[in-house]
N, C-alpha and C. Protein backbone atom coordinates (compact mmCIF):
# COMPACT_ATOMS: atom_id res chain seq x y z
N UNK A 1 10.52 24.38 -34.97
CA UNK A 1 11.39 23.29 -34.66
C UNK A 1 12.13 23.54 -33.34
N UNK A 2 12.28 24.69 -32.93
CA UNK A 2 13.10 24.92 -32.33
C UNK A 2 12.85 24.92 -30.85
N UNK A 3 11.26 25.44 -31.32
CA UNK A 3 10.22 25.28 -29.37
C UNK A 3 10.10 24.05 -29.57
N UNK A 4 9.91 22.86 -30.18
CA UNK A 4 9.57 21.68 -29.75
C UNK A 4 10.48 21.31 -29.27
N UNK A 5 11.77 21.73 -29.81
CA UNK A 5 13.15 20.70 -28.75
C UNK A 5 13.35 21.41 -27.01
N UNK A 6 12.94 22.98 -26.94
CA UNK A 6 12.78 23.53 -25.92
C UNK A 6 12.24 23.17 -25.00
N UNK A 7 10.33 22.76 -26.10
CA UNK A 7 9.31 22.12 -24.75
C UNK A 7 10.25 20.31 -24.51
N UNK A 8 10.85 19.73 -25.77
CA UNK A 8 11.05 18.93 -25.09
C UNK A 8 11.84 18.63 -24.01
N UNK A 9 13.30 19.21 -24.04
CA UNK A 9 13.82 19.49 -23.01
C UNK A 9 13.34 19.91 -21.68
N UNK A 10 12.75 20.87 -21.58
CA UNK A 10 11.94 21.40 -20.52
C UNK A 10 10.96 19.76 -19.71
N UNK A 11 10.62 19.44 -20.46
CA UNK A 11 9.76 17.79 -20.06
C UNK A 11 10.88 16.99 -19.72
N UNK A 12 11.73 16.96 -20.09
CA UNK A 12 12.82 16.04 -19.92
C UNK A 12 13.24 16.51 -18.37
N UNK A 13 13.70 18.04 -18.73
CA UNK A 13 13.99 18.23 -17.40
C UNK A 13 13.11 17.83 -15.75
N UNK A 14 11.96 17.92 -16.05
CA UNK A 14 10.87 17.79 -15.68
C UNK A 14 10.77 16.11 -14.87
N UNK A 15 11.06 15.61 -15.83
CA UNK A 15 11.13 13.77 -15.68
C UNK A 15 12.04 13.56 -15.07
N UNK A 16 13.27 14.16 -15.60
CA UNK A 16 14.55 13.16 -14.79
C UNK A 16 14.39 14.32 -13.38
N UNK A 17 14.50 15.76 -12.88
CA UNK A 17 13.80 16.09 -11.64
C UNK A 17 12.88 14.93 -10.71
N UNK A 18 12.08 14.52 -11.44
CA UNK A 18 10.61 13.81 -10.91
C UNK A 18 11.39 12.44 -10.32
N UNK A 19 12.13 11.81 -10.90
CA UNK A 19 12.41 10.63 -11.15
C UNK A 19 13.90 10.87 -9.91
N UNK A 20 15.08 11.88 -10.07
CA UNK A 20 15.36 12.02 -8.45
C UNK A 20 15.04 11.68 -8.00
N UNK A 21 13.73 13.18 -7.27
CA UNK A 21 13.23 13.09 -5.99
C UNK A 21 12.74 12.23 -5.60
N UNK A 22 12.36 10.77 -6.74
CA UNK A 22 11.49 9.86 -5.79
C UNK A 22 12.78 8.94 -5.66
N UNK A 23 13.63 8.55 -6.40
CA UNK A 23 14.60 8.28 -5.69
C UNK A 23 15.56 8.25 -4.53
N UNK A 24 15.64 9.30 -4.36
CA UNK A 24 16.56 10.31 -3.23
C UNK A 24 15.48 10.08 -2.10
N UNK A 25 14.04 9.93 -2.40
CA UNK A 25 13.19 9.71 -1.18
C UNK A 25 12.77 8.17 -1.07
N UNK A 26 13.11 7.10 -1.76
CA UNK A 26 13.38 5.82 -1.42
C UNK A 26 14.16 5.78 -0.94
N UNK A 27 15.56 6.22 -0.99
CA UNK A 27 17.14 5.88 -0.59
C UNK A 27 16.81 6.71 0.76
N UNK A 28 16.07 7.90 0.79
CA UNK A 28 16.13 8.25 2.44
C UNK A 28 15.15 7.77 3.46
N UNK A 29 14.61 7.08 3.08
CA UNK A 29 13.43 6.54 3.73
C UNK A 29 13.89 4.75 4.29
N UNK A 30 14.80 4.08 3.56
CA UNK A 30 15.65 3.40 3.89
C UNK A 30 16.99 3.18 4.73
N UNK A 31 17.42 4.55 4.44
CA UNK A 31 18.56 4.77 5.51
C UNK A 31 18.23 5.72 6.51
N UNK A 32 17.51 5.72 7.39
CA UNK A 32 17.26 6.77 8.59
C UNK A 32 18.40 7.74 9.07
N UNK A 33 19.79 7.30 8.92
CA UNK A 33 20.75 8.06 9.27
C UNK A 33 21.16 9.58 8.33
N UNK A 34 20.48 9.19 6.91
CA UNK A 34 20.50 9.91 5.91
C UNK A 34 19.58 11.08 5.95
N UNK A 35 18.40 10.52 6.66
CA UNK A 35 17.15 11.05 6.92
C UNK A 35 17.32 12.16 8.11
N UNK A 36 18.01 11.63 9.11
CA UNK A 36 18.45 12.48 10.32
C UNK A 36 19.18 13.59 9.78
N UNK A 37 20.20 13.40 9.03
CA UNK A 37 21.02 14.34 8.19
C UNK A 37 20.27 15.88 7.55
N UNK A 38 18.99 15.44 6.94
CA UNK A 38 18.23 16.16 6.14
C UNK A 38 17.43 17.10 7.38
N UNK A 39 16.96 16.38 8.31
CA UNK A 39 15.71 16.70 9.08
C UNK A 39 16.66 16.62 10.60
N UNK A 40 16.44 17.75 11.26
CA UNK A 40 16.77 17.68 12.40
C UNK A 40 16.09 16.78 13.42
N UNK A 41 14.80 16.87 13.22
CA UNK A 41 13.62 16.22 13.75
C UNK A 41 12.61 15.21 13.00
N UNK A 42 13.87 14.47 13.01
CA UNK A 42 12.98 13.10 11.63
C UNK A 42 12.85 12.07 12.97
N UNK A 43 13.68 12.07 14.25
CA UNK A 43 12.70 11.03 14.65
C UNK A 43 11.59 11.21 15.99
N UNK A 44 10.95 12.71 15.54
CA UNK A 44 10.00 13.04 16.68
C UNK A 44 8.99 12.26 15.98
N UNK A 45 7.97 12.34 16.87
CA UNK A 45 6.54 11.42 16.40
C UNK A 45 5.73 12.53 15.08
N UNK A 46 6.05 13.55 15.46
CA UNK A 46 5.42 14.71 14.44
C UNK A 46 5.47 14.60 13.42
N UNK A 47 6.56 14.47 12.85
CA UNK A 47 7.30 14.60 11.81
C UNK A 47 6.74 13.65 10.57
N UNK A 48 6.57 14.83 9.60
CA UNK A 48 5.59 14.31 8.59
C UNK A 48 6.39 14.86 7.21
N UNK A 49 7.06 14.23 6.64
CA UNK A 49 7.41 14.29 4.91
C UNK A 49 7.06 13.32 3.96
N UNK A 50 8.08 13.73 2.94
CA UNK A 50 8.01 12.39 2.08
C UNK A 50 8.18 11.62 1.91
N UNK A 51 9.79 11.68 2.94
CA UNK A 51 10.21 10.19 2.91
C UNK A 51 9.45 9.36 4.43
N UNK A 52 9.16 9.94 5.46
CA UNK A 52 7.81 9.53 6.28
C UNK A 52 7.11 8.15 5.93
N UNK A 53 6.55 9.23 4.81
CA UNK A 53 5.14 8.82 4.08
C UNK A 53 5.68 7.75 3.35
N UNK A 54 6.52 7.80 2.71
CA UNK A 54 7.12 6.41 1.78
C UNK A 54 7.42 5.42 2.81
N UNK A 55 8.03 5.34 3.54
CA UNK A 55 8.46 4.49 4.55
C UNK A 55 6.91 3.72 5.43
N UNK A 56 6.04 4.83 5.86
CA UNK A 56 5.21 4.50 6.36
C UNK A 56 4.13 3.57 5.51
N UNK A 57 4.68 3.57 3.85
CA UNK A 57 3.34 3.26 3.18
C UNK A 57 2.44 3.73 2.41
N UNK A 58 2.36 5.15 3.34
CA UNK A 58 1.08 5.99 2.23
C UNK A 58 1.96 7.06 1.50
N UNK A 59 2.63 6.67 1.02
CA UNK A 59 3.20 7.82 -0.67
C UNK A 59 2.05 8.12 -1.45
N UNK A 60 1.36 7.37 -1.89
CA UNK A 60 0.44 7.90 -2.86
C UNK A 60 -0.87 8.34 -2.22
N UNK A 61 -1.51 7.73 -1.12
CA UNK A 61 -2.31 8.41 -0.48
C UNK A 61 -1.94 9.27 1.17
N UNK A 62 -2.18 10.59 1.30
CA UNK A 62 -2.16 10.97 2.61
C UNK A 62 -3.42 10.57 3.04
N UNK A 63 -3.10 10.71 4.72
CA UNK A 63 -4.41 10.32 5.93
C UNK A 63 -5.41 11.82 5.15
N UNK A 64 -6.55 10.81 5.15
CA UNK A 64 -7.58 12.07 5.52
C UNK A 64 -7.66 13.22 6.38
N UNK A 65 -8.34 14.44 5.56
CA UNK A 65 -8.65 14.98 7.16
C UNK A 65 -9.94 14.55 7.44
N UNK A 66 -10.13 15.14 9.06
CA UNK A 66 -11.37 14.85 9.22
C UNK A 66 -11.91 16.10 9.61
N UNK A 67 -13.39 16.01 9.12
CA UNK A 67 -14.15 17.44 8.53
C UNK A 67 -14.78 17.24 9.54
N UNK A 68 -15.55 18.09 10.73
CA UNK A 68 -17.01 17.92 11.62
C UNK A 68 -18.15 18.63 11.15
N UNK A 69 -19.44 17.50 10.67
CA UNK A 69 -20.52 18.27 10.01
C UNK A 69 -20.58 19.48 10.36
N UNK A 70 -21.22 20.15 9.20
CA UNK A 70 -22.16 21.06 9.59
C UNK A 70 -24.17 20.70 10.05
N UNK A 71 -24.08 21.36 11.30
CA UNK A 71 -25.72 20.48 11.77
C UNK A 71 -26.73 21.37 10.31
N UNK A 72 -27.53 20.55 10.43
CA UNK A 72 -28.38 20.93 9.50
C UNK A 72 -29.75 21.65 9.83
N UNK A 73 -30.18 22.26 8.90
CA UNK A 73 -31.25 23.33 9.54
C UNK A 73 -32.57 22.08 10.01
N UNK A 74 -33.17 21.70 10.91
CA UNK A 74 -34.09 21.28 11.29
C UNK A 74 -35.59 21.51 10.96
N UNK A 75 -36.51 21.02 10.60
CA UNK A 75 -37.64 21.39 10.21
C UNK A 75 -38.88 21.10 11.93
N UNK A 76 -39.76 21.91 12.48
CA UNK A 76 -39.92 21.76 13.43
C UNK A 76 -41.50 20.57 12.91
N UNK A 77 -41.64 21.05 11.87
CA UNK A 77 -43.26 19.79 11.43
C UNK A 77 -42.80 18.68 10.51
N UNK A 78 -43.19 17.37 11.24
CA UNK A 78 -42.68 16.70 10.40
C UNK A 78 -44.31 15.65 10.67
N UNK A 79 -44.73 15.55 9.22
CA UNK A 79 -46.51 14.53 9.24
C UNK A 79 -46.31 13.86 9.88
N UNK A 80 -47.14 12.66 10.08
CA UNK A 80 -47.10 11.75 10.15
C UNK A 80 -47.66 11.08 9.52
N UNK A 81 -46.73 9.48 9.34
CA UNK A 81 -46.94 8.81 8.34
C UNK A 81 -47.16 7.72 8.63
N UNK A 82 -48.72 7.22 8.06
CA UNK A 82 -49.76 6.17 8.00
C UNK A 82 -49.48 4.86 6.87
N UNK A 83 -48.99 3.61 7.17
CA UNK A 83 -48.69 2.40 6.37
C UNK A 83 -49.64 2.11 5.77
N UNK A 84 -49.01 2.00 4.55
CA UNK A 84 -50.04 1.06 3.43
C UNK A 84 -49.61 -0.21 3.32
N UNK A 85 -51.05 -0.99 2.87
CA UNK A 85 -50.13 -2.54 2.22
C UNK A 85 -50.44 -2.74 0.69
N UNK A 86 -49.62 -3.03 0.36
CA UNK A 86 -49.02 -2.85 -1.19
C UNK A 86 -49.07 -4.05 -1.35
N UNK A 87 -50.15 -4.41 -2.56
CA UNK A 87 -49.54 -5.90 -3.12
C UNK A 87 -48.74 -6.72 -3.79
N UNK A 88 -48.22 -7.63 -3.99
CA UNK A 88 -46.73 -8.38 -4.17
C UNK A 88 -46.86 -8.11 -5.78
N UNK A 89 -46.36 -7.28 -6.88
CA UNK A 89 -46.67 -7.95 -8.20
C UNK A 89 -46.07 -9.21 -8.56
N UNK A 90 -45.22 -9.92 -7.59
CA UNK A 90 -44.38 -11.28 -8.08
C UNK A 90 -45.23 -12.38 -7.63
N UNK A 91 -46.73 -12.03 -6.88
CA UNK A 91 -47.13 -13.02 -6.43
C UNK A 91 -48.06 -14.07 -7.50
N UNK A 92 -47.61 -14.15 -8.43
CA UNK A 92 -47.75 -15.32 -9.35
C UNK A 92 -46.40 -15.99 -10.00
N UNK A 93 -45.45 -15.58 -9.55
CA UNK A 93 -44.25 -16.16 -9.67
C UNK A 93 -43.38 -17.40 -8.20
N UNK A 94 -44.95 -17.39 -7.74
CA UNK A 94 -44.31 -18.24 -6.00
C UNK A 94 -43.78 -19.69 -6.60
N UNK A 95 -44.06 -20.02 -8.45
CA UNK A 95 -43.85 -21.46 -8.17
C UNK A 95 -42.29 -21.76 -9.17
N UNK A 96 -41.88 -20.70 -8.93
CA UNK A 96 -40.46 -20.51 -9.00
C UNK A 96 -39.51 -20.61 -7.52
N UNK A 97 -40.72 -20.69 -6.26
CA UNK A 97 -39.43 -20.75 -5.42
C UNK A 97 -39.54 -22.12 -5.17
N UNK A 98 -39.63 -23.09 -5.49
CA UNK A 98 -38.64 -24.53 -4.83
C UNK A 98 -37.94 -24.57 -5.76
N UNK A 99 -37.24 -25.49 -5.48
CA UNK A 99 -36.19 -26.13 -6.24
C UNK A 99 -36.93 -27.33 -6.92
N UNK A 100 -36.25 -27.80 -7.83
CA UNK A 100 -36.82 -28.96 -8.38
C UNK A 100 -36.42 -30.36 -7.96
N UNK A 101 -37.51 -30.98 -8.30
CA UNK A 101 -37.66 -31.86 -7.74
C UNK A 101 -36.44 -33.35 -7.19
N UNK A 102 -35.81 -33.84 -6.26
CA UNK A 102 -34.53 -34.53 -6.26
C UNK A 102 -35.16 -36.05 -6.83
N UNK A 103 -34.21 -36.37 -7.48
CA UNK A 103 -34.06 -37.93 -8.01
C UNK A 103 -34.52 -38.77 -7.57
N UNK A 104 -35.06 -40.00 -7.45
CA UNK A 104 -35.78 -40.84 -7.12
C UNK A 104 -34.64 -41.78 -6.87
């Protein structure tokens, strides 16, 4: 009985924590002066947090990175390849393409 009120607490704590910070980062993302307060350098172009990101929009998603392939191993023989013609199996279904016939 006694760990369940523990773990619950502990979750609780957990939630109302959670539930702050996204607060405290709406309310600073709204007042820029608040924001300056926190961040010495909240209004260089650099400057990348949470409240940023809320303000800017992407809270729930950050920008990608971007990865540059890796080249791939190359094969130096490659066949060559000779066309076939393949026959239609729908070609007894051609008198499905008009439409039917308009009204007189």
């Amino acid at each position: 009985m006694q760990r369940q009120s523990a773990l619950g607490r502990i979750y609780g704590g957990i939630a109302v924590w959670l539930c702050a910070s996204l607060l405290s980062t709406l309310a600073l993302s709204a007042n820029p002066k608040w924001h300056e307060l926190i961040h010495a350098d909240a209004k260089s172009p650099r400057h990348e947090c949470a409240v940023t990101l809320a303000s800017s929009g992407n809270y729930q998603q950050p920008a990608p990175l971007v990865a540059v392939p890796v080249p791939v191993l190359q094969f130096c023989f490659v066949p060559a390849l000779h066309p076939v013609w393949v026959a239609s199996p729908f070609s007894s279904a051609r008198i499905l393409e008009h439409a039917p016939p308009a009204p007189a």
